[in-house]
N, C-alpha and C. Protein backbone atom coordinates (compact mmCIF):
# COMPACT_ATOMS: atom_id res chain seq x y z
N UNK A 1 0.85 -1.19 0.00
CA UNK A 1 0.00 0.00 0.00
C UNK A 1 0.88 1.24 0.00
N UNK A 2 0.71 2.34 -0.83
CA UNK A 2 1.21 3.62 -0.53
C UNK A 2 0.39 5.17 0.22
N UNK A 3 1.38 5.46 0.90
CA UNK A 3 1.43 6.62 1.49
C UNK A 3 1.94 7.68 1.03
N UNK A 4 0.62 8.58 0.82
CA UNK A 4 1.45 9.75 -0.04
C UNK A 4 1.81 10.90 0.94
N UNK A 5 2.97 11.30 0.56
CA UNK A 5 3.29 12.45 1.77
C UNK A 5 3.86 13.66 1.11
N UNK A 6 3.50 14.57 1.44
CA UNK A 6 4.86 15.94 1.58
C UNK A 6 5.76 16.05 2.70
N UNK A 7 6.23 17.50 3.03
CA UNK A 7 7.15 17.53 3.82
C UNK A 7 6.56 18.31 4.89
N UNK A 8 5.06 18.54 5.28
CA UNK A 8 4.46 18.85 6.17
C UNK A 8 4.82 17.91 7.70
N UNK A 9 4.26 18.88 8.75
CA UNK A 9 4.82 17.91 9.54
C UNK A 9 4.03 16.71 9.97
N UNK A 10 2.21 16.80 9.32
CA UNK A 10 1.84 15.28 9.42
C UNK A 10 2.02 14.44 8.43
N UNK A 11 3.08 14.86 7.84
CA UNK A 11 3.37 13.46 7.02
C UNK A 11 5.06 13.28 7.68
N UNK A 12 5.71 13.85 8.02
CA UNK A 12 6.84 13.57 9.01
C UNK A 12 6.28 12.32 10.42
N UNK A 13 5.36 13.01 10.65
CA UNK A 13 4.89 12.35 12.05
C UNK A 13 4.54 10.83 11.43
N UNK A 14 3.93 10.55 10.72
CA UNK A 14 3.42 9.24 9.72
C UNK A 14 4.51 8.74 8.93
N UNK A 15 5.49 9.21 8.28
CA UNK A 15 6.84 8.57 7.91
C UNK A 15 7.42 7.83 9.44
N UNK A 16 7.67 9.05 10.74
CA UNK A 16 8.26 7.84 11.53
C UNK A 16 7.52 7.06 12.00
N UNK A 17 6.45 7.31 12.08
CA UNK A 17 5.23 5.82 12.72
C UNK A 17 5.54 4.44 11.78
N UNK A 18 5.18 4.87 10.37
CA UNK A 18 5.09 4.08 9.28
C UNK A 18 6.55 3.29 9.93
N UNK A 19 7.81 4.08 9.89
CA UNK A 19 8.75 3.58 10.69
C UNK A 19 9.47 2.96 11.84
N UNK A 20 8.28 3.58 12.93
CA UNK A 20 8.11 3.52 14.11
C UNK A 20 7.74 1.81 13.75
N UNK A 21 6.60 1.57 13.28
CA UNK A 21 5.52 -0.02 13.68
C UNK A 21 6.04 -0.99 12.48
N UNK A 22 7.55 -0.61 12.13
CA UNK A 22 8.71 -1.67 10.97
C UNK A 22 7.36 -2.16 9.56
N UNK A 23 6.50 -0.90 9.68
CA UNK A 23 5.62 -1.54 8.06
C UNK A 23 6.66 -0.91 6.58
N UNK A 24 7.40 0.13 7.19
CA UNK A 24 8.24 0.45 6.06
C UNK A 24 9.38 -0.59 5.72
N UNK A 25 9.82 -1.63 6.75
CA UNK A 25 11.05 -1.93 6.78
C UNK A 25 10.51 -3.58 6.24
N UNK A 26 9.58 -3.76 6.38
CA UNK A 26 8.70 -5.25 5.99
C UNK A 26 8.24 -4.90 4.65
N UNK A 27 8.44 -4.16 4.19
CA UNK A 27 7.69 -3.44 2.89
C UNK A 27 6.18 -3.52 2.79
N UNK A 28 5.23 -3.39 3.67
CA UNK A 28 3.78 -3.43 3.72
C UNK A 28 3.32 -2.38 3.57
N UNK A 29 4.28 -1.12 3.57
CA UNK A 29 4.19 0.37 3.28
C UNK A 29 4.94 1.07 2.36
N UNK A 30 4.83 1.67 1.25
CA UNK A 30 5.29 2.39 0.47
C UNK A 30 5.64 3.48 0.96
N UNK A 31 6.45 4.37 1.29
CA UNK A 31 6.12 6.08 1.20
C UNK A 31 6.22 6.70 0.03
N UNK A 32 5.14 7.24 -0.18
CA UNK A 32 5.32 8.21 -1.40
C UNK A 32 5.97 9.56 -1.44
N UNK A 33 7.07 10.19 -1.26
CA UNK A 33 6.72 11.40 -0.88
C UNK A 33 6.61 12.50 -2.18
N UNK A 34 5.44 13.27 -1.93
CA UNK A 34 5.20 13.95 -4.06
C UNK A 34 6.66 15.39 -3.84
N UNK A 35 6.65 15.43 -4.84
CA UNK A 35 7.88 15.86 -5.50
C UNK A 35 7.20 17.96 -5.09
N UNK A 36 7.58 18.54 -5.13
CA UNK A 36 6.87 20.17 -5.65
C UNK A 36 5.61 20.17 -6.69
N UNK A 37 6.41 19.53 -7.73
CA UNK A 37 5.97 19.68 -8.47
C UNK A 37 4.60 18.84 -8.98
N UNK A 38 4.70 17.91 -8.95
CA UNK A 38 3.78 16.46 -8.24
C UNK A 38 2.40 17.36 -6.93
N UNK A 39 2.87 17.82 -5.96
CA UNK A 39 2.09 18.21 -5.29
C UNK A 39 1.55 19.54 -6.21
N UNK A 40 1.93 20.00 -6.95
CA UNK A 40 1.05 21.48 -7.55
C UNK A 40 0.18 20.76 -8.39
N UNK A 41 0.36 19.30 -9.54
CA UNK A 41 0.13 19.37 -10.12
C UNK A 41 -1.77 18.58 -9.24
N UNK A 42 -1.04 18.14 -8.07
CA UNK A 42 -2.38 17.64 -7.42
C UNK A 42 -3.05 18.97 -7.10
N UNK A 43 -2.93 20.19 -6.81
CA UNK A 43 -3.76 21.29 -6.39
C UNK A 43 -4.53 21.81 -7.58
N UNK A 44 -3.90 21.81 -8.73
CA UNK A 44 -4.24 21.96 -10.32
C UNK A 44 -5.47 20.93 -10.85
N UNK A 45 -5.52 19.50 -9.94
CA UNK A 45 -6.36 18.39 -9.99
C UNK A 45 -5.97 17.52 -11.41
N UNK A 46 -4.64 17.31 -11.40
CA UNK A 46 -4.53 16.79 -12.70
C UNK A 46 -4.17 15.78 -12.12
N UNK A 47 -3.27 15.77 -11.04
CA UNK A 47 -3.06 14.40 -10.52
C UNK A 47 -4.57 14.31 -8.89
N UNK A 48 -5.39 13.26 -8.98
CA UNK A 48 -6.75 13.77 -8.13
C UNK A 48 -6.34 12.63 -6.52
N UNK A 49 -5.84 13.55 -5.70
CA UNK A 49 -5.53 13.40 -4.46
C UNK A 49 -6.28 14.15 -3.81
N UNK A 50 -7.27 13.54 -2.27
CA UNK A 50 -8.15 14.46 -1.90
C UNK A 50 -7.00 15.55 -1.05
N UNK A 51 -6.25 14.85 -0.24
CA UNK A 51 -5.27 15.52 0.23
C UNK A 51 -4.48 14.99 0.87
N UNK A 52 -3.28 15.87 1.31
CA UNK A 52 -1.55 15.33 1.68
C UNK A 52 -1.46 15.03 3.02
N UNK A 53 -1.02 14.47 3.32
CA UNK A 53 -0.95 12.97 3.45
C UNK A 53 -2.51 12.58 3.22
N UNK A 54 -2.59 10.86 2.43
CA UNK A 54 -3.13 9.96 2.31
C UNK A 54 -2.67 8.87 1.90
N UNK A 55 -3.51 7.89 2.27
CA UNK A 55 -2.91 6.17 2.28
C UNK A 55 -4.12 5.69 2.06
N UNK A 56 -3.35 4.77 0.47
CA UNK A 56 -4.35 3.92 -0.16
C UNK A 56 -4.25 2.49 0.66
N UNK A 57 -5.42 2.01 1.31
CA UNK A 57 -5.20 0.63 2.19
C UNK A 57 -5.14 -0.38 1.32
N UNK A 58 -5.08 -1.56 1.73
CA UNK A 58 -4.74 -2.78 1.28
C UNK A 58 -5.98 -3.18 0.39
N UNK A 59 -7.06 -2.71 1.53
CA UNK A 59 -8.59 -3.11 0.31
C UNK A 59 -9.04 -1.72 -0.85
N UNK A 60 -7.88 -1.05 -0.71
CA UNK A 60 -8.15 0.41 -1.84
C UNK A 60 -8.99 1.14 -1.09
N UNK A 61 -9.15 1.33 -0.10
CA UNK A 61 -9.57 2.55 0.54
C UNK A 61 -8.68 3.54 0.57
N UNK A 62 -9.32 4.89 0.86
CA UNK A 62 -8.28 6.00 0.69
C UNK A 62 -8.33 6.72 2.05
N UNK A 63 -7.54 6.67 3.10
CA UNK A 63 -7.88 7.18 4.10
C UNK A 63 -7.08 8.70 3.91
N UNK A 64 -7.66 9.95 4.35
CA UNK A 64 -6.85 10.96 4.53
C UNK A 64 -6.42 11.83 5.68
N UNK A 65 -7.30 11.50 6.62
CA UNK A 65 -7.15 12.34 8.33
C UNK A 65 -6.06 11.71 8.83
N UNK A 66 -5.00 12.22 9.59
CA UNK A 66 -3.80 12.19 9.84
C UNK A 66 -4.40 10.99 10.97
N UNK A 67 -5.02 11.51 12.01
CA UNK A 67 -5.12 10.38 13.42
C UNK A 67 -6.07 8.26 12.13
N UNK A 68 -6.55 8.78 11.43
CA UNK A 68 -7.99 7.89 10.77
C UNK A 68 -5.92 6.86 9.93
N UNK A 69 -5.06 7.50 8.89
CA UNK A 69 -4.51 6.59 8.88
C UNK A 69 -3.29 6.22 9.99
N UNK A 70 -2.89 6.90 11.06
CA UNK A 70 -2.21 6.36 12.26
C UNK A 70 -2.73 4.96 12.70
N UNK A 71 -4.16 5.52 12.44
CA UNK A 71 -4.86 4.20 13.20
C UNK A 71 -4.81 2.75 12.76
N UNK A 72 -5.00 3.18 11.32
CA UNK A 72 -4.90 1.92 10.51
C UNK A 72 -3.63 1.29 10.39
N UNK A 73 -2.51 2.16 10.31
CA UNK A 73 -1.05 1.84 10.15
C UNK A 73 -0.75 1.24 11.74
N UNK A 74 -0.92 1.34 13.03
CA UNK A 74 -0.82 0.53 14.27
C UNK A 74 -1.77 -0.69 14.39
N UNK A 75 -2.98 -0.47 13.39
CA UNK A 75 -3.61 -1.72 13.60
C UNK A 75 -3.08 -2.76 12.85
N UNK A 76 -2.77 -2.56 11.37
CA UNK A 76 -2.00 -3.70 10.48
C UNK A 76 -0.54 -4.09 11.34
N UNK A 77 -0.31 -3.32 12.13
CA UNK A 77 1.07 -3.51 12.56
C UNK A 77 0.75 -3.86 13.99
N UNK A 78 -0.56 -4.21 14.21
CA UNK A 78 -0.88 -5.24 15.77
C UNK A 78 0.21 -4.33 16.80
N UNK A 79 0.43 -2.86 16.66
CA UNK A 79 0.77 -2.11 17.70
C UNK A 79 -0.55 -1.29 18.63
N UNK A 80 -1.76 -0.96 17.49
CA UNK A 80 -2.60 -0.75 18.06
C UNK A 80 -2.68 -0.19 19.60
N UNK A 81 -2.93 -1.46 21.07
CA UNK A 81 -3.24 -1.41 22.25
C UNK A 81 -1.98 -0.76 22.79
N UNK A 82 -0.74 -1.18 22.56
CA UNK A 82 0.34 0.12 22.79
C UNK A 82 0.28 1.30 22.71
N UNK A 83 -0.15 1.68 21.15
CA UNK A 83 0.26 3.31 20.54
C UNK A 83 -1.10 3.84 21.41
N UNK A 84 -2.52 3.02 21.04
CA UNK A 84 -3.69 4.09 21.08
C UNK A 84 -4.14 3.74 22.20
N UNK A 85 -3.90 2.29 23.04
CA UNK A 85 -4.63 2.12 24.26
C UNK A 85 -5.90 0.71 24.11
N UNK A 86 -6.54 0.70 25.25
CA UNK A 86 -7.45 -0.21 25.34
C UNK A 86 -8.70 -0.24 25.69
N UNK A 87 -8.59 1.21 26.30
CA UNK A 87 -9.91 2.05 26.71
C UNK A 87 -10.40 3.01 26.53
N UNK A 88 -10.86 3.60 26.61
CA UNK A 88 -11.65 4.91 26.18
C UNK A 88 -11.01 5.94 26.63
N UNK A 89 -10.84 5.92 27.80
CA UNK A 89 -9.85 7.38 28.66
C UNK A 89 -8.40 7.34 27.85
N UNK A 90 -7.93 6.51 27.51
CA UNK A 90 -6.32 6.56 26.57
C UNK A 90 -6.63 7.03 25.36
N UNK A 91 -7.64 6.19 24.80
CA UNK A 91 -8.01 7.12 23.89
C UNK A 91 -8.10 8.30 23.50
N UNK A 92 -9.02 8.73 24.18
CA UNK A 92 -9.32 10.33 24.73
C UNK A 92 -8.09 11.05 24.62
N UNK A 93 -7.32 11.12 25.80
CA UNK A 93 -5.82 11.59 25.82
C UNK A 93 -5.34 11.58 24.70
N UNK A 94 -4.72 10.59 23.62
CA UNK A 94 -4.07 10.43 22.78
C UNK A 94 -4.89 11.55 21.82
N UNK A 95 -6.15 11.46 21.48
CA UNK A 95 -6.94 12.58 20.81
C UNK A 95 -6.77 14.15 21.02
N UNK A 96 -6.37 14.04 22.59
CA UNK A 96 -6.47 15.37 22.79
C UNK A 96 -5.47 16.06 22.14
N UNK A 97 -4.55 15.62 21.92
CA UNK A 97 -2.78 16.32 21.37
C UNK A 97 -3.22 16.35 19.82
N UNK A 98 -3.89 15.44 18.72
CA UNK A 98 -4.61 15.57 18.01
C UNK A 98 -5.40 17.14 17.80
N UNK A 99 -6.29 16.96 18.56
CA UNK A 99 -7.34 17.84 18.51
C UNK A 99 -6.98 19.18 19.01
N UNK A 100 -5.83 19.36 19.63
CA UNK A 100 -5.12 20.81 20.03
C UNK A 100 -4.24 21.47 19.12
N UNK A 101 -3.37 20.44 18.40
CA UNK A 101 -2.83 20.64 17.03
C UNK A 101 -3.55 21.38 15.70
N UNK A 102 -4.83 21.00 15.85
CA UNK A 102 -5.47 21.65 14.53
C UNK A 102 -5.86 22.92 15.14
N UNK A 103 -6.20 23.38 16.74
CA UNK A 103 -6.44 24.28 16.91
C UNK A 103 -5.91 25.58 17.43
N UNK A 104 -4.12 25.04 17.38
CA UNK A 104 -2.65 25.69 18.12
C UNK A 104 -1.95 24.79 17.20
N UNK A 105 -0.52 25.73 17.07
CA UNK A 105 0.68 25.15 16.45
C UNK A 105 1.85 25.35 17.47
N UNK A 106 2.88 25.14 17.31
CA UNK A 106 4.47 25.96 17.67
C UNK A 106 4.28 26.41 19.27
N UNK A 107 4.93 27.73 19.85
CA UNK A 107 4.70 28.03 21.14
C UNK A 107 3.49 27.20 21.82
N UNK A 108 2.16 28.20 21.27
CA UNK A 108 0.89 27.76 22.02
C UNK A 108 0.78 26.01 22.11
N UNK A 109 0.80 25.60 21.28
CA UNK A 109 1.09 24.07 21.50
C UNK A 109 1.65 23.11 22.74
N UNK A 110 2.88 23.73 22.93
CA UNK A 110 3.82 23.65 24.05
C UNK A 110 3.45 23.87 25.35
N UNK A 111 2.88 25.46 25.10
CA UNK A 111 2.29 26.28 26.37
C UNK A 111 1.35 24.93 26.94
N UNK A 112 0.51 24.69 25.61
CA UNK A 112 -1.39 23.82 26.28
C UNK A 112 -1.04 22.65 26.87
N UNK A 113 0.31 22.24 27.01
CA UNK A 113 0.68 21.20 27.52
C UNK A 113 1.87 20.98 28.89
N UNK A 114 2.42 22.35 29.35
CA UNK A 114 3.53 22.26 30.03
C UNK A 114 2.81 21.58 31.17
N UNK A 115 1.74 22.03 31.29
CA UNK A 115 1.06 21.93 33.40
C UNK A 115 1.08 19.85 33.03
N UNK A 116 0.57 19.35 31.81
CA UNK A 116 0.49 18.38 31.84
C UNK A 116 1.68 17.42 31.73
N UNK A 117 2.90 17.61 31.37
CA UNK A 117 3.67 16.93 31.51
C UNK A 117 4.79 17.25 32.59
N UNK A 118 4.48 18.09 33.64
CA UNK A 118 4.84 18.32 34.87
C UNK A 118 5.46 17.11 35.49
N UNK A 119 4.53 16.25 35.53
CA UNK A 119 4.76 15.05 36.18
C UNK A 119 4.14 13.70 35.96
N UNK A 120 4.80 13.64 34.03
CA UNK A 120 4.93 12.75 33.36
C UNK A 120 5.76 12.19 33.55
N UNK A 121 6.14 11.17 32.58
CA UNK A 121 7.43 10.63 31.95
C UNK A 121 7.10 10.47 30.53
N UNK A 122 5.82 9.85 29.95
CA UNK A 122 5.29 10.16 28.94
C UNK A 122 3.75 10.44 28.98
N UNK A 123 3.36 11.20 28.08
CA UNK A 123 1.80 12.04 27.39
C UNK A 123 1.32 10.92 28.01
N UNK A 124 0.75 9.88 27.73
CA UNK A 124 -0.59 9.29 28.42
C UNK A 124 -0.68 7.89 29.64
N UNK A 125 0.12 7.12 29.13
CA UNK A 125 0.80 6.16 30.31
C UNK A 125 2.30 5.92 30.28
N UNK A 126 2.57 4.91 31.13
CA UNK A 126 4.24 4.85 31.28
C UNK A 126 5.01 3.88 29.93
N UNK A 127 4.52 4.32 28.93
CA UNK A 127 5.35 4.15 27.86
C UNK A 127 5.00 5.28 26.50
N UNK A 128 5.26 5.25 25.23
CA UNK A 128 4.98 6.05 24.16
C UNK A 128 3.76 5.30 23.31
N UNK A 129 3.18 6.27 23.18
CA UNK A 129 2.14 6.43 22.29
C UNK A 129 1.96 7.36 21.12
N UNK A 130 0.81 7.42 20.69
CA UNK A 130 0.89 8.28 18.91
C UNK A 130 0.50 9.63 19.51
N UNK A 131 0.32 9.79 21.00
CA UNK A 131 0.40 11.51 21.27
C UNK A 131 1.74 11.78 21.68
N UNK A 132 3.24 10.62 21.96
CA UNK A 132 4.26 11.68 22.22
C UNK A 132 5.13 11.50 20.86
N UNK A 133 4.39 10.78 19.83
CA UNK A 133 5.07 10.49 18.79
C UNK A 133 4.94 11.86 17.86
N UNK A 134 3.45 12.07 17.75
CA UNK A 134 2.57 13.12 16.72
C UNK A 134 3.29 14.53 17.60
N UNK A 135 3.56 14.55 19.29
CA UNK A 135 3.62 15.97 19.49
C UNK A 135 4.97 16.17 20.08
N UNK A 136 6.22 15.20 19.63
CA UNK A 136 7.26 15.56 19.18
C UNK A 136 7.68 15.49 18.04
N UNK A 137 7.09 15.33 17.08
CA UNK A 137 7.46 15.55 15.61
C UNK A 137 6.92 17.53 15.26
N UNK A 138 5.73 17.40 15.98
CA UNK A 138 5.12 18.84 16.17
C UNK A 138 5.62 19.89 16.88
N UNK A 139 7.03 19.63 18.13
CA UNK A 139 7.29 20.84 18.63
C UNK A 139 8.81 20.04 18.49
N UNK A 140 9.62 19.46 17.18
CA UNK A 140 10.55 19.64 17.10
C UNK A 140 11.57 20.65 16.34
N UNK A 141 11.03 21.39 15.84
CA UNK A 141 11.37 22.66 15.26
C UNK A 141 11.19 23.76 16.06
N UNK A 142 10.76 23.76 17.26
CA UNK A 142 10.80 24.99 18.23
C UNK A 142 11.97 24.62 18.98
N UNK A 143 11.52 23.49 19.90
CA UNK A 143 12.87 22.77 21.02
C UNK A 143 13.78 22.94 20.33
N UNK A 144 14.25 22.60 19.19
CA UNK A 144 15.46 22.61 18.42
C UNK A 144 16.39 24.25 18.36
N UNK A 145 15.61 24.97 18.87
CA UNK A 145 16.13 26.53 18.84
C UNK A 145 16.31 26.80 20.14
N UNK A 146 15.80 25.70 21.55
CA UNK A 146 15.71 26.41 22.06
C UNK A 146 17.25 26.80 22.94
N UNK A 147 17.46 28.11 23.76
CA UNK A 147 18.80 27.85 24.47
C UNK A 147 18.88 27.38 25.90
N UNK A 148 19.99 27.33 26.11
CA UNK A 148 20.17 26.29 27.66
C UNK A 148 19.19 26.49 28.84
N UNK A 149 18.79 28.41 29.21
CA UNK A 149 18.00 28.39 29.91
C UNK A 149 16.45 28.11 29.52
N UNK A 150 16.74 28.10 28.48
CA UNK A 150 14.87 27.64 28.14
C UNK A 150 14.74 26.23 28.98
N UNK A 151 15.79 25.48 28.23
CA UNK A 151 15.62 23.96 28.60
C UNK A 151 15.72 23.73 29.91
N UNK A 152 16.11 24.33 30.87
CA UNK A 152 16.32 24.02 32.10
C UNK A 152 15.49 25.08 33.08
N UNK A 153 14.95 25.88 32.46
CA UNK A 153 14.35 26.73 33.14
C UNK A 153 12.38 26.57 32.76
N UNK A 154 11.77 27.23 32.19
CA UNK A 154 10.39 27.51 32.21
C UNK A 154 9.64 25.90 31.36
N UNK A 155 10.52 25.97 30.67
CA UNK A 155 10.82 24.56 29.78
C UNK A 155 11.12 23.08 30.48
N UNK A 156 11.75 23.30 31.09
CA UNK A 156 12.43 22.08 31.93
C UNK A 156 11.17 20.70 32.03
N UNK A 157 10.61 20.87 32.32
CA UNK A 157 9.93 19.53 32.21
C UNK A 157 9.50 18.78 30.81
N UNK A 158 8.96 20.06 30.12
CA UNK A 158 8.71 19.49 28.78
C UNK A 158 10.04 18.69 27.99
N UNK A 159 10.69 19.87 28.15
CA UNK A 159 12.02 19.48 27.81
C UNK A 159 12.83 17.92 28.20
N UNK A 160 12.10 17.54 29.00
CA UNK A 160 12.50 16.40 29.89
C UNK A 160 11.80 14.96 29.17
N UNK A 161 10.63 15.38 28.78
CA UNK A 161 9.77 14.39 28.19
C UNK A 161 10.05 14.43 26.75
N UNK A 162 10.92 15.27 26.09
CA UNK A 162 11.23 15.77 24.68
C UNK A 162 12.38 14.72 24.54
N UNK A 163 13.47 14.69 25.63
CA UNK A 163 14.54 13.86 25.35
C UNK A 163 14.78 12.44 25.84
N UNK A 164 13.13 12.13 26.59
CA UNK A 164 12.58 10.90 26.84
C UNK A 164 12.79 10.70 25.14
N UNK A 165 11.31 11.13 24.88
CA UNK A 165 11.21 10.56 23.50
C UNK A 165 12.15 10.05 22.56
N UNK A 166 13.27 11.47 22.69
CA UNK A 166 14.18 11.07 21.33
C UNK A 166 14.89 10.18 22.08
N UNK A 167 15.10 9.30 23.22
CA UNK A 167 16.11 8.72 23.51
C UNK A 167 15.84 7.25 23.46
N UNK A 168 14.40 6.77 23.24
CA UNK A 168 14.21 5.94 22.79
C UNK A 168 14.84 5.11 21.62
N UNK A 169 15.54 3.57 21.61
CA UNK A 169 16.31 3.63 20.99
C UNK A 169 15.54 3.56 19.59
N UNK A 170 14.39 2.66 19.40
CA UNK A 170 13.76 3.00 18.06
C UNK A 170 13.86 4.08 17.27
N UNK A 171 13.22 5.08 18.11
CA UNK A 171 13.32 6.80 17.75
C UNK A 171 14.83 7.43 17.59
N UNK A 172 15.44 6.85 17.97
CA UNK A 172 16.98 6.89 17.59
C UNK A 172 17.48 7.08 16.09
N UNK A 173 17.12 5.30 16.61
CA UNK A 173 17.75 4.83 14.95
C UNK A 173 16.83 5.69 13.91
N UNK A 174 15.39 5.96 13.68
CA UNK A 174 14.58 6.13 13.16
C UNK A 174 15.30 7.67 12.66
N UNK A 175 15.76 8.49 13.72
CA UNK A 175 16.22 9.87 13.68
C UNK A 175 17.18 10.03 12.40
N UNK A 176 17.97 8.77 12.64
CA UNK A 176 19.74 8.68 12.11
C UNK A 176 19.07 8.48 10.62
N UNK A 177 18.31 7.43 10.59
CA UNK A 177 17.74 7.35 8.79
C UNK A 177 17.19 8.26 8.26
N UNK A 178 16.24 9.15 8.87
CA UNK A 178 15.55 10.11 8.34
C UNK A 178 16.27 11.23 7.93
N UNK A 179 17.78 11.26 8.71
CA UNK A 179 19.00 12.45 8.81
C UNK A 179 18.13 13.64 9.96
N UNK A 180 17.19 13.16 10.65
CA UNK A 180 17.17 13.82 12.02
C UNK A 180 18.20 14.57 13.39
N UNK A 181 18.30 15.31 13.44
CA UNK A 181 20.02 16.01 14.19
C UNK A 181 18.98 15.39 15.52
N UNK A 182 19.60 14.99 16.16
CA UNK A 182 19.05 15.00 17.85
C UNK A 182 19.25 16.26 18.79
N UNK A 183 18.59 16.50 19.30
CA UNK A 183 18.27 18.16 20.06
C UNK A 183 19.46 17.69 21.19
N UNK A 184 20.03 18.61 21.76
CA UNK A 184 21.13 18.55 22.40
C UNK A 184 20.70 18.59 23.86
N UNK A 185 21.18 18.26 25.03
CA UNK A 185 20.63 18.26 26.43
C UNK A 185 20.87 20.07 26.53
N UNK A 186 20.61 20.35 27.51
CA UNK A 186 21.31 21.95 28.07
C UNK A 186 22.82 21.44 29.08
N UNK A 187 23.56 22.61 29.11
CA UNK A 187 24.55 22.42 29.98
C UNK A 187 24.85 21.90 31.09
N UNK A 188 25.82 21.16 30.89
CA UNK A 188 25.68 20.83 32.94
C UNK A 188 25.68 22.51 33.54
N UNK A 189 26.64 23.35 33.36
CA UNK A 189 27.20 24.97 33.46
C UNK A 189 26.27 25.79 33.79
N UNK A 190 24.63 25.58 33.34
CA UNK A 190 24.31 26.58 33.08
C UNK A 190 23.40 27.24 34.69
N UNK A 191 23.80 28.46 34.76
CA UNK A 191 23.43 28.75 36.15
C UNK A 191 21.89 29.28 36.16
N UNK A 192 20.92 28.90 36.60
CA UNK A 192 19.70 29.68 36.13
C UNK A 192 19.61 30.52 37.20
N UNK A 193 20.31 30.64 38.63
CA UNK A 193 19.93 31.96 39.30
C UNK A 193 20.74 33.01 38.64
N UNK A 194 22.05 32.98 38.01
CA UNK A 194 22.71 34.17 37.47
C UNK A 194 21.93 34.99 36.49
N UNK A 195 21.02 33.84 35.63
CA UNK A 195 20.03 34.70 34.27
C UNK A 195 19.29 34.41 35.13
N UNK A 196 18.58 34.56 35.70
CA UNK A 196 17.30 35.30 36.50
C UNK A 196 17.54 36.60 37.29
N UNK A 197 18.69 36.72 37.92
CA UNK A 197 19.43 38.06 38.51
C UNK A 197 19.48 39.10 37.76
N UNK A 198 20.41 38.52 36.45
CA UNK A 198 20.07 39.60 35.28
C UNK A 198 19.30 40.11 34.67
N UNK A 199 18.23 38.98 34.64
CA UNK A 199 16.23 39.39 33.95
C UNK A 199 16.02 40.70 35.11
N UNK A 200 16.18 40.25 35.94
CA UNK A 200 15.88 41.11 37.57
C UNK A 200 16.79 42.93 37.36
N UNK A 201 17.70 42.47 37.15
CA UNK A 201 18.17 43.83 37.05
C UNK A 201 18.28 44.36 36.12
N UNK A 202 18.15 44.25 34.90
CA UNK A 202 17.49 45.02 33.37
C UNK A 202 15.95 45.70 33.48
C-alpha cells in the first residue's frame, strides 16, 4: 500500500510511525513522498488526491485524516493497544494532542501542555504512544532553537519528556535514517539563578 506524503509535519509524524511499527522496513508500506511539483500538479487536480498525506489501504480505501490513517497503520502492525490504548480514557488523551494541534501550532502548542507533563514521563501512560510520537514531531522545530536556559528553566519539564522521547532507541535509529540532528541536552554549566538576577536587574 502507498502513502502519499509531503514535507508537512503530518506526514513527518506518519513517515516515523510508518517507521516507528517496521511496516516500512517489511515493505507493507510504500512512502510516497510527491515531489513540488507532483504536489502542484495535485492542487491543479490533474493528478486527483483528496489531500496530503493519504494512504491507499490494502482493500483500496483512501484514508486521509492524519489520526484515521495512524490508526490503521498501528492496527495492520498489531501495535494498536500500545500506541492508542485499550480504553476509552487513553483514547481520549491520545486525541487530545490531536485535537489541540489543529487548533494551536508551535509556542501555544507547548504552552497547552507544560502543566500536563509536569509530572509525566510520557503524554498518556508509562510508555509512548501516537500523542508523544505526533507531538514531538510537532514541537521539534521549536525545542530545536531552544537555548540552555529555556531547557532548564520555564521549559524544563517538557524538555525532559522531549529527550525521553528522542532517547528511545527506536526513535533513535529512526532519527539517524531520516537524517534527524538530535536536540542537544542543556549544559551541565548553566546557572539559572545568574540569568534570573540579570532578567531582575534590566
Amino acid at each position: 500500500m502507498e502513502l502519499f506524503l509531503s514535507t508537512d509535519l503530518n506526514s513527518q509524524f506518519l513517515t516515523l510511525l510508518a517507521h516507528y511499527t517496521r511496516l516500512v522496513t517489511t515493505g507493507r508500506v510504500k512512502l510516497v513522498v510527491l515531489s513540488n511539483q507532483a504536489q502542484k500538479l495535485n492542487e491543479e487536480g490533474i493528478i486527483k488526491l483528496p489531500s496530503i498525506p493519504s494512504l491507499v489501504t490494502e482493500d483500496a480505501q483512501l484514508l486521509t485524516n492524519v489520526f484515521s490513517i495512524a490508526q490503521y497503520l498501528t492496527n495492520i502492525s498489531f501495535t494498536e493497544k500500545i500506541l492508542i490504548g485499550t480504553d476509552n480514557q487513553t483514547l481520549g488523551q491520545v486525541l487530545q494532542v490531536f485535537e489541540a494541534q489543529r487548533k494551536i501550532q508551535g509556542e501555544e502548542l507547548i504552552e497547552a501542555f507544560l502543566k500536563h507533563l509536569e509530572s509525566r514521563v510520557f503524554f498518556v501512560t508509562n510508555h509512548v504512544t501516537l500523542a508523544d510520537l505526533f507531538l514531538y514531531i510537532h514541537t521539534y522545530d521549536i525545542v530545536s532553537t531552544w537555548n540552555d536556559e529555556q531547557k532548564v528553566g520555564k521549559y524544563v519539564h517538557f524538555f525532559r519528556w522531549f529527550k525521553q522521547v528522542q532517547a528511545l532507541p527506536q526513535i533513535a535509529e529512526i532519527n539517524r535514517t531520516l537524517g534527524r540532528v538530535d536536540v542537544k541536552p542543556a549544559s551541565p554549566f548553566v546557572d539559572l539563578s545568574t540569568t534570573s538576577k540579570q532578567k531582575k536587574q534590566k
